[in-house]
N, C-alpha and C. Protein backbone atom coordinates (compact mmCIF):
# COMPACT_ATOMS: atom_id res chain seq x y z
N UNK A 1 -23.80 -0.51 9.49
CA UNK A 1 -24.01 -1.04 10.82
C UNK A 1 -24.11 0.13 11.78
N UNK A 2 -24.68 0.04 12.68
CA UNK A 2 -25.18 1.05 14.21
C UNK A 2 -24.56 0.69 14.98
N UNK A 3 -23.95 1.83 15.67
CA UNK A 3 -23.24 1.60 17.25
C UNK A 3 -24.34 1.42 17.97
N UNK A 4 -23.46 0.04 18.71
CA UNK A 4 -24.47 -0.40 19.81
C UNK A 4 -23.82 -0.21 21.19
N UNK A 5 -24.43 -0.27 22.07
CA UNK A 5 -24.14 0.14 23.53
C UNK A 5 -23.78 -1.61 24.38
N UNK A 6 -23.09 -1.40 25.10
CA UNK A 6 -23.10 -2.86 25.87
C UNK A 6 -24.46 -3.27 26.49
N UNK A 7 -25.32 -2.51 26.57
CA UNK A 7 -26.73 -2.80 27.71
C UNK A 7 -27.51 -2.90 26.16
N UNK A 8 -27.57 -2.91 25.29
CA UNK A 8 -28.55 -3.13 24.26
C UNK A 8 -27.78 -3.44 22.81
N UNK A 9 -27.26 -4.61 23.30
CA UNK A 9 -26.42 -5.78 22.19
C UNK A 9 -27.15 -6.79 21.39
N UNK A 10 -28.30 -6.82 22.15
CA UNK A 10 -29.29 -7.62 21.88
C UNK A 10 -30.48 -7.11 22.52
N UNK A 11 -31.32 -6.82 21.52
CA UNK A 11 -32.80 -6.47 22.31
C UNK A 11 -33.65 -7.50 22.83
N UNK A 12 -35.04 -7.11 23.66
CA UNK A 12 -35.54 -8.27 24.39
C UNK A 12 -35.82 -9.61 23.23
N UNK A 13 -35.94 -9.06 22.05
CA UNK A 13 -36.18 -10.51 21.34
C UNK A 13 -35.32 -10.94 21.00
N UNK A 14 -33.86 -10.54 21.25
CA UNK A 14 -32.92 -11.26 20.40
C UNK A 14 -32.46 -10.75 19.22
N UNK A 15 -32.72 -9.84 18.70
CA UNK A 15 -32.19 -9.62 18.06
C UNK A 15 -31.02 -8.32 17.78
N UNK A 16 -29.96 -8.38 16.87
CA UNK A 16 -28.76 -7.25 17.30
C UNK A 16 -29.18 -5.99 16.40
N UNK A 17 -28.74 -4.93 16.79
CA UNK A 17 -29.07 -3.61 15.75
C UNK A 17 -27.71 -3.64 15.14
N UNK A 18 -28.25 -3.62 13.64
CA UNK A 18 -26.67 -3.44 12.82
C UNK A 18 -26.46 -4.55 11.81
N UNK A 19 -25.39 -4.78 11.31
CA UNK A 19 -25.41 -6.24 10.35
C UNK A 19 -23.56 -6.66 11.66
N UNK A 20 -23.93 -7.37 12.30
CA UNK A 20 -22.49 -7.99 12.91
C UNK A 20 -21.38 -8.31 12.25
N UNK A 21 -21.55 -9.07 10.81
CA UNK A 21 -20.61 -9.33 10.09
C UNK A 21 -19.58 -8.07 9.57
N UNK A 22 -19.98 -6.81 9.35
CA UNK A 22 -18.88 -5.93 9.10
C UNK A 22 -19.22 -4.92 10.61
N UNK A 23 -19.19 -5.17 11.45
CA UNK A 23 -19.00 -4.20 12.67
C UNK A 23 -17.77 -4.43 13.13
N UNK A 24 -16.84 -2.81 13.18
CA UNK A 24 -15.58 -2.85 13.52
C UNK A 24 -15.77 -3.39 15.10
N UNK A 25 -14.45 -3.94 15.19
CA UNK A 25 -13.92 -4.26 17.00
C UNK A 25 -14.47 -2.98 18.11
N UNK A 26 -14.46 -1.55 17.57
CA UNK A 26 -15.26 -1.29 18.44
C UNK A 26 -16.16 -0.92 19.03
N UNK A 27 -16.30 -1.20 18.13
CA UNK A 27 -18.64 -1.56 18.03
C UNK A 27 -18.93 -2.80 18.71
N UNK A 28 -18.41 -3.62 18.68
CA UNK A 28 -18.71 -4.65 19.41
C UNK A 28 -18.06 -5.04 20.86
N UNK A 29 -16.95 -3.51 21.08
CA UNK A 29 -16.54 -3.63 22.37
C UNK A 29 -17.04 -2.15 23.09
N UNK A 30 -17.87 -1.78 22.63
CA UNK A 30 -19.04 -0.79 23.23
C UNK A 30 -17.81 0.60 23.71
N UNK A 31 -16.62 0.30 22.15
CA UNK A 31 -15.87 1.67 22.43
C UNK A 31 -16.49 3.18 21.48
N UNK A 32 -15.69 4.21 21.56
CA UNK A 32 -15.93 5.02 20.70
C UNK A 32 -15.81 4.91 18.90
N UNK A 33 -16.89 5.35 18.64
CA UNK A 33 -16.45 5.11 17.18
C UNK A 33 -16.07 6.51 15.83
N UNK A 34 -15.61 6.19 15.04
CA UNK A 34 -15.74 7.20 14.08
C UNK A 34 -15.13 6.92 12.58
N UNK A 35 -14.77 7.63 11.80
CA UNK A 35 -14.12 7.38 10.56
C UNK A 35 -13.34 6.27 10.32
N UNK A 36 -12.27 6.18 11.49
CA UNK A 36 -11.88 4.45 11.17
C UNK A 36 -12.88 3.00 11.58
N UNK A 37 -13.88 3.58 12.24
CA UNK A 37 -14.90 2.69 12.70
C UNK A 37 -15.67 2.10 11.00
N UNK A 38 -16.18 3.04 9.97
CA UNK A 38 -16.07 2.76 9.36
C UNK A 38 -15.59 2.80 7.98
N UNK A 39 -14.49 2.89 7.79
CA UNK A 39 -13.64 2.05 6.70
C UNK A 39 -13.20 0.59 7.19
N UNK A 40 -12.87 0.82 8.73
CA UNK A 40 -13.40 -1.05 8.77
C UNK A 40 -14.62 -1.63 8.36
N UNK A 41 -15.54 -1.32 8.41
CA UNK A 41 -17.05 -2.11 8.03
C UNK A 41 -17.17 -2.05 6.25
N UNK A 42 -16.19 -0.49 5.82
CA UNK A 42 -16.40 -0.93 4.27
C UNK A 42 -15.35 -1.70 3.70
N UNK A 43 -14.16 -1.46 4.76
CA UNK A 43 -13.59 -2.62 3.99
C UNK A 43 -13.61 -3.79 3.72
N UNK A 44 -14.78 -4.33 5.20
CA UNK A 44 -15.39 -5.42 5.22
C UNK A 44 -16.25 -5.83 3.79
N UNK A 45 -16.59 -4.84 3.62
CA UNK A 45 -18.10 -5.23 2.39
C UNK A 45 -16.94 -5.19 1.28
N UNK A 46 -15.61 -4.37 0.82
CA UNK A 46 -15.43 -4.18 -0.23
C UNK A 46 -14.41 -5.93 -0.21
N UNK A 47 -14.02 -6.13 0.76
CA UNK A 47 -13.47 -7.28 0.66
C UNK A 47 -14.68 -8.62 0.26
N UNK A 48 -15.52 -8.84 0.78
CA UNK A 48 -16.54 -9.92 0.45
C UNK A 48 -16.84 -9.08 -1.16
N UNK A 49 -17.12 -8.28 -1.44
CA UNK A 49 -17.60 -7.76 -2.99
C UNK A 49 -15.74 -7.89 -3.81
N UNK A 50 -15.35 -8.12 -3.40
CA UNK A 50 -13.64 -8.76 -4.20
C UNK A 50 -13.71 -9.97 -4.15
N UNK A 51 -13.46 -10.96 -2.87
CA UNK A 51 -13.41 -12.17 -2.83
C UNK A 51 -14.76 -13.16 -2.99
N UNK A 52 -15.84 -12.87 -3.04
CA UNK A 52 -17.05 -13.69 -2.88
C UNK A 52 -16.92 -14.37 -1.42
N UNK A 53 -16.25 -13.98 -0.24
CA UNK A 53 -16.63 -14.34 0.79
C UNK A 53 -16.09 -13.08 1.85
N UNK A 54 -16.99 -13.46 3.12
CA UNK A 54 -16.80 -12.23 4.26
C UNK A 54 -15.85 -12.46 4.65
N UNK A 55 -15.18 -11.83 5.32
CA UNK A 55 -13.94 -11.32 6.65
C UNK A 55 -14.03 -12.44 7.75
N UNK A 56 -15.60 -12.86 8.03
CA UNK A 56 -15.25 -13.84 8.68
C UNK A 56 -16.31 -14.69 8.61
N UNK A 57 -16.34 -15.88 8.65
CA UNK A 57 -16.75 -17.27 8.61
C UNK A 57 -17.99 -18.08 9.59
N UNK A 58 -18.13 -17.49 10.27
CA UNK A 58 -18.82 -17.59 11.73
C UNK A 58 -20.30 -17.25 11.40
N UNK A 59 -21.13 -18.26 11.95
CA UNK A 59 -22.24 -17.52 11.68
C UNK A 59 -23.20 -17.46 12.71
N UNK A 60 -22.80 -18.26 13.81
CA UNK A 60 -23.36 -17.72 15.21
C UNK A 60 -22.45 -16.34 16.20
N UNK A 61 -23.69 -15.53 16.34
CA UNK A 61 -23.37 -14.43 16.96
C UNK A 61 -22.63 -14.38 17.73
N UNK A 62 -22.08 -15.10 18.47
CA UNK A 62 -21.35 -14.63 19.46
C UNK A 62 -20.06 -15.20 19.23
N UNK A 63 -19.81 -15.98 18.24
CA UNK A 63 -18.82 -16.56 17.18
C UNK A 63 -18.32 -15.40 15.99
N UNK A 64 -18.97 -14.56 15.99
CA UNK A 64 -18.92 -13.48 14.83
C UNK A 64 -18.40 -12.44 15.75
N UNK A 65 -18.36 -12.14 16.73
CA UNK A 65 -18.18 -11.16 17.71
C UNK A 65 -16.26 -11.60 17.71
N UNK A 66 -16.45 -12.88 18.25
CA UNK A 66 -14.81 -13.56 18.82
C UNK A 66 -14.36 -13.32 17.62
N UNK A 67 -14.43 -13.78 16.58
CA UNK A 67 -13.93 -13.88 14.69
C UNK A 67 -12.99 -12.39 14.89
N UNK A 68 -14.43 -11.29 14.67
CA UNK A 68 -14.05 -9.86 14.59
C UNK A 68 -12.85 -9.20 15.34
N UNK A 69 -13.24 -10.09 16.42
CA UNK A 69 -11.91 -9.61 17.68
C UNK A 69 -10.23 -10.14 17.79
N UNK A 70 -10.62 -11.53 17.47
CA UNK A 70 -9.35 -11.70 17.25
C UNK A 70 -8.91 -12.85 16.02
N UNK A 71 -9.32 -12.91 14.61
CA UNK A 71 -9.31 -13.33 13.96
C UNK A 71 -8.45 -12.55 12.71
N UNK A 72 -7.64 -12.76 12.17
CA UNK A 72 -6.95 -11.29 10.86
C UNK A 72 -7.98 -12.42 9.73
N UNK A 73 -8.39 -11.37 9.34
CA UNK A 73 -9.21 -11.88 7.76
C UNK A 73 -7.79 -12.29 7.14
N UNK A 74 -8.03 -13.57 6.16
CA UNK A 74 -7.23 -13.62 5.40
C UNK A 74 -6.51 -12.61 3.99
N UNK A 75 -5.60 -12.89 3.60
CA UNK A 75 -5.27 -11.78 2.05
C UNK A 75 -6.34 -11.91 1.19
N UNK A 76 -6.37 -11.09 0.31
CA UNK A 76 -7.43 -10.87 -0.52
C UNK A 76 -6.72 -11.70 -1.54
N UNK A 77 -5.33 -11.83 -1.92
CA UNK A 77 -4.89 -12.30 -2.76
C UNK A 77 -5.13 -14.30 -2.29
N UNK A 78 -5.19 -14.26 -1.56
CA UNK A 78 -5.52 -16.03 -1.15
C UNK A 78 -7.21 -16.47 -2.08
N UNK A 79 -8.15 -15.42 -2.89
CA UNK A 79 -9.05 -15.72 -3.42
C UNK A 79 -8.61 -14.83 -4.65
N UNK A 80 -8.17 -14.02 -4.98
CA UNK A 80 -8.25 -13.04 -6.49
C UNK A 80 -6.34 -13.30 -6.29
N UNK A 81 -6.03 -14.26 -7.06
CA UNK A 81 -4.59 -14.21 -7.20
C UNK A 81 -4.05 -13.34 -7.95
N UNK A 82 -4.57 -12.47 -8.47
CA UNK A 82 -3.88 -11.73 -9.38
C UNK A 82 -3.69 -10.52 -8.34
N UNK A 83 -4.21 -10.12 -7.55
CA UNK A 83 -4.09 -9.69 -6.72
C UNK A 83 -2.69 -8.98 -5.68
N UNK A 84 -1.89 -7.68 -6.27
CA UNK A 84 -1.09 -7.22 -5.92
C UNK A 84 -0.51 -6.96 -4.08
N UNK A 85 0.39 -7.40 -3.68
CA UNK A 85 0.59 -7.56 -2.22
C UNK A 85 0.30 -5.71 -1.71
N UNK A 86 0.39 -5.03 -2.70
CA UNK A 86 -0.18 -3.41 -2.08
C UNK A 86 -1.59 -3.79 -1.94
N UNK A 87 -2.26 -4.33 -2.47
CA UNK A 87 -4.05 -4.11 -2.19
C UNK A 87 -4.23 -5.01 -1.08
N UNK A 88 -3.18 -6.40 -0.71
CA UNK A 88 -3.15 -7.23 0.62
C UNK A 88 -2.86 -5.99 1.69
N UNK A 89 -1.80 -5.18 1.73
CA UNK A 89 -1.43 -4.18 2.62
C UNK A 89 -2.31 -3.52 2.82
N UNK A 90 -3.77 -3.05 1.72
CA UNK A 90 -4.18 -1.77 2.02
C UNK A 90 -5.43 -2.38 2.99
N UNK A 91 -6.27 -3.70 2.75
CA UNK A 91 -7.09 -4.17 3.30
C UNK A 91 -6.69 -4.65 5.23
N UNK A 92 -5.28 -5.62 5.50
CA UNK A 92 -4.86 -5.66 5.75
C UNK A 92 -4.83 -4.20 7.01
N UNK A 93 -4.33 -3.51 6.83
CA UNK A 93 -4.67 -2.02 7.42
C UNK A 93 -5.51 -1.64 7.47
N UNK A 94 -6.85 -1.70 6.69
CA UNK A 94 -8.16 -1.02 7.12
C UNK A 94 -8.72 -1.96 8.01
N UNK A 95 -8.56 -3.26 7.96
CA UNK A 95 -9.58 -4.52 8.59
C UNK A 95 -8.25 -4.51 9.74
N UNK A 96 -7.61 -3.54 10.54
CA UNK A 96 -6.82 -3.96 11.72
C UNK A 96 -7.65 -3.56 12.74
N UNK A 97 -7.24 -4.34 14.29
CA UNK A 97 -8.42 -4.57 15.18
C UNK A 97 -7.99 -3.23 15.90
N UNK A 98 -7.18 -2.32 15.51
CA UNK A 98 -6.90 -1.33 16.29
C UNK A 98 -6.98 0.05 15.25
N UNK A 99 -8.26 0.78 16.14
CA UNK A 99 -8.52 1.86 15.00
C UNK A 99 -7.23 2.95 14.61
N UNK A 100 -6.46 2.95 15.29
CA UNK A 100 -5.62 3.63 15.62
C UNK A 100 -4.59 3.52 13.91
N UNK A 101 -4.57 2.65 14.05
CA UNK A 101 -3.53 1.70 13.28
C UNK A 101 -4.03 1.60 11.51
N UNK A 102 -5.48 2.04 11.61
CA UNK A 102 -6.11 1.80 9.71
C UNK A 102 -5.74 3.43 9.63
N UNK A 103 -5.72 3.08 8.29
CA UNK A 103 -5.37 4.56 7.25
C UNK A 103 -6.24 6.12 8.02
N UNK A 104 -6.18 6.94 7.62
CA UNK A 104 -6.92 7.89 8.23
C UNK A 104 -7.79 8.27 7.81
N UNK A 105 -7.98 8.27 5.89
CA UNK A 105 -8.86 9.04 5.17
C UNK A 105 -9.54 7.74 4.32
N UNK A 106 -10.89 7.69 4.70
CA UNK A 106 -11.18 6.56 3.47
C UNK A 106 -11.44 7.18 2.20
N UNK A 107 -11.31 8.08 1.90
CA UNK A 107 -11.05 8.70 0.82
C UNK A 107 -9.94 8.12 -0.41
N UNK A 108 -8.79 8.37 0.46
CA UNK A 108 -7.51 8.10 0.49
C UNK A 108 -7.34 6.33 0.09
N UNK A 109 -7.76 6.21 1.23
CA UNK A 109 -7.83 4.24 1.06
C UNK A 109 -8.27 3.65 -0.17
N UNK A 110 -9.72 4.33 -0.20
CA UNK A 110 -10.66 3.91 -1.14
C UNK A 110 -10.41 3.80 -2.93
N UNK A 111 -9.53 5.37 -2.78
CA UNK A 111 -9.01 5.29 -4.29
C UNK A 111 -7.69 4.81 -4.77
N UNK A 112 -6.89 4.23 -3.35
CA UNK A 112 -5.74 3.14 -3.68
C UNK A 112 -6.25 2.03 -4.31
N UNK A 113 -7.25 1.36 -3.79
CA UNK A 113 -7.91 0.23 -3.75
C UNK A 113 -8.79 0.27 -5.20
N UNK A 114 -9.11 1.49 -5.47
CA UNK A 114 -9.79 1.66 -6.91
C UNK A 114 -8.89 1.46 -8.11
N UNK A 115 -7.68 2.13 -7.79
CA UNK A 115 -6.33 1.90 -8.92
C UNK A 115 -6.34 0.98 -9.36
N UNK A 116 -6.14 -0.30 -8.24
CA UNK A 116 -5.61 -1.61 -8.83
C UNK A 116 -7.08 -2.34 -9.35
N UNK A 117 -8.08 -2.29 -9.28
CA UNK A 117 -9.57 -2.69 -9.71
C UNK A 117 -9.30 -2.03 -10.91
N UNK A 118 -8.74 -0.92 -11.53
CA UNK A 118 -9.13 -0.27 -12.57
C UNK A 118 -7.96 -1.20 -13.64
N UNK A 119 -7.06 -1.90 -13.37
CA UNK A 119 -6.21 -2.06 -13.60
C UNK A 119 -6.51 -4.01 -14.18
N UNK A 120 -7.49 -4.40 -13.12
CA UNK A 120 -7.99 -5.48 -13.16
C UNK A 120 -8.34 -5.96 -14.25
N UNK A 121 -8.43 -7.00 -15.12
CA UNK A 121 -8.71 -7.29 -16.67
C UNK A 121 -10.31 -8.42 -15.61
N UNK A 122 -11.06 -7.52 -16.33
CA UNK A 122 -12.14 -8.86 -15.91
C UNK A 122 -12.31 -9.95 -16.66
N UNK A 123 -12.99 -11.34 -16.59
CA UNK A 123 -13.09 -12.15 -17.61
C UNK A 123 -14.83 -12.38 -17.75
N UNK A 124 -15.36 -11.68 -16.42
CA UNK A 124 -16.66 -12.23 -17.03
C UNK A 124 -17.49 -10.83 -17.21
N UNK A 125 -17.28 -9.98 -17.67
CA UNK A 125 -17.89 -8.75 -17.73
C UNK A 125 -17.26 -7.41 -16.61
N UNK A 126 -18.33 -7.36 -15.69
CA UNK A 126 -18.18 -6.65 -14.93
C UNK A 126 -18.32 -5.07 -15.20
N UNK A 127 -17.65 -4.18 -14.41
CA UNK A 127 -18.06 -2.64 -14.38
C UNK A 127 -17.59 -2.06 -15.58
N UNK A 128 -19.04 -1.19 -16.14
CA UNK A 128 -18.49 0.01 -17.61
C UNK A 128 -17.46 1.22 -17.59
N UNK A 129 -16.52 0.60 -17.79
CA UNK A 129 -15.64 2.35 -17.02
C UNK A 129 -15.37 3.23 -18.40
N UNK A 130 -16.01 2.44 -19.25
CA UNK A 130 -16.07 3.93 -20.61
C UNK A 130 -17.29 4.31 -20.26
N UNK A 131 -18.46 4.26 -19.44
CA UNK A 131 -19.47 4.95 -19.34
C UNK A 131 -19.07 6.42 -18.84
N UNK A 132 -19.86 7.60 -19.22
CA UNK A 132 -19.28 8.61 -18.63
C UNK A 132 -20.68 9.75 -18.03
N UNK A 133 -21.63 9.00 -18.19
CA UNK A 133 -22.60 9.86 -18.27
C UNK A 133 -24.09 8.49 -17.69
N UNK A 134 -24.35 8.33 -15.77
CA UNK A 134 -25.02 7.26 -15.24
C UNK A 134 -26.11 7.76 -15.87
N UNK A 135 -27.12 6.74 -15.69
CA UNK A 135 -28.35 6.72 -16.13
C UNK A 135 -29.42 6.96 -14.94
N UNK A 136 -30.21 7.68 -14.59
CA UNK A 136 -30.80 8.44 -13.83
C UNK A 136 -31.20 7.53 -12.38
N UNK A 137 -31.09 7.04 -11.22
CA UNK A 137 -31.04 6.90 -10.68
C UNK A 137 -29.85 5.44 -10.29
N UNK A 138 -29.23 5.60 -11.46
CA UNK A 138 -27.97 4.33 -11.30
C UNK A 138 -27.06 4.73 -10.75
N UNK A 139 -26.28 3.53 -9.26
CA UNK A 139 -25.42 3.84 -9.08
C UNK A 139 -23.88 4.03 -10.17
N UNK A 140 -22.98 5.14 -9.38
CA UNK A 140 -21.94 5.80 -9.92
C UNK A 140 -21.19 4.33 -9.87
N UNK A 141 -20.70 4.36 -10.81
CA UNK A 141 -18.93 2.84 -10.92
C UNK A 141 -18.00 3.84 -11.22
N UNK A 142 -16.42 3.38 -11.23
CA UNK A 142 -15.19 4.07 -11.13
C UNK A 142 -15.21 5.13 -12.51
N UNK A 143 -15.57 4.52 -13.55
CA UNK A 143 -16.17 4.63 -14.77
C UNK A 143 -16.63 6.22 -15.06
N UNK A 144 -17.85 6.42 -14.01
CA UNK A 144 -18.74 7.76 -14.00
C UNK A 144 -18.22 8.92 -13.64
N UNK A 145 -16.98 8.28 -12.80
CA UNK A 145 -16.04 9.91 -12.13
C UNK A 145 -15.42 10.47 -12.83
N UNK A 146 -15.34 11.79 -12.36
CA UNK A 146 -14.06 12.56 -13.38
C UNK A 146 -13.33 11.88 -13.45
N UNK A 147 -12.12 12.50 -13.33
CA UNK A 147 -10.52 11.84 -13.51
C UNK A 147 -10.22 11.91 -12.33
N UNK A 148 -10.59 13.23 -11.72
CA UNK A 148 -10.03 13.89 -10.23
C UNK A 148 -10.32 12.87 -8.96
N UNK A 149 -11.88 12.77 -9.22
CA UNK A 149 -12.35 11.69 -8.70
C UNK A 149 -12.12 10.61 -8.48
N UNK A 150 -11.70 9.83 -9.83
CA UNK A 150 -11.52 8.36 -10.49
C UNK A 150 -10.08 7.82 -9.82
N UNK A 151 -9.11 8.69 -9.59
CA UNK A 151 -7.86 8.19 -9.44
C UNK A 151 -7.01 8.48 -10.65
């Protein structure tokens, strides 16, 4: 998603720059943004790519705006019950409406959140993590990283 300015939220046709559904709170309150700006928006995507649904529910714009602002996404564990109350905490903290307040390094975040996925028993397939070597323009899975990398 693109920082947008308050005077061009919507261009003359209507339409918004960005995807609204993962734009942190202050992107849509025409504040400063940066590193916690987005690990909110990926935590947005990594939460809908966990649960099969978004952060928020709304699908008129200016309903998606209010959602973002003052809505707490639900636990991740309320759709993936197996789902450890540390990976509720870590989302939980990245998706908070105050940048101040999410983790500092999505680095950091990212490979908490990888642990317990690695840990995950899938039932219907899912990611190769004995692969060790991608296939030429395939994206990397937890799988492809070193160790250092991997967690």
């Amino acid at each position: 998603a693109r920082e947008i300015r308050a005077d061009s939220r919507l261009t003359r046709s209507g339409l918004v720059l960005g995807t609204p559904v993962y734009m942190s709170p202050e992107q849509i309150q025409d504040r400063e943004i940066g590193q916690s700006s987005d690990l909110f928006s990926f935590a947005s995507v990594c939460f809908e790519a966990l649960t099969g649904r978004r952060t928020v529910e709304s699908t008129d714009l200016v309903d998606v705006f209010v959602e973002i602002l003052k809505e707490t996404p639900p636990p991740v564990s309320r759709f993936v019950p197996e789902c450890p109350p540390s990976v509720d905490n870590a989302f939980a903290r990245a998706l908070d409406k105050d940048p101040s307040r999410r983790p500092a390094s999505i680095l950091t975040w990212s490979r908490s959140v990888a642990r317990w996925l690695h840990r995950l028993e899938s039932q219907e397939g899912g990611w190769d993590l004995t692969r060790t070597d991608p296939e030429p323009g395939a994206s990397r899975t937890r799988g492809d990283l070193p160790p250092t990398e991997a967690g």
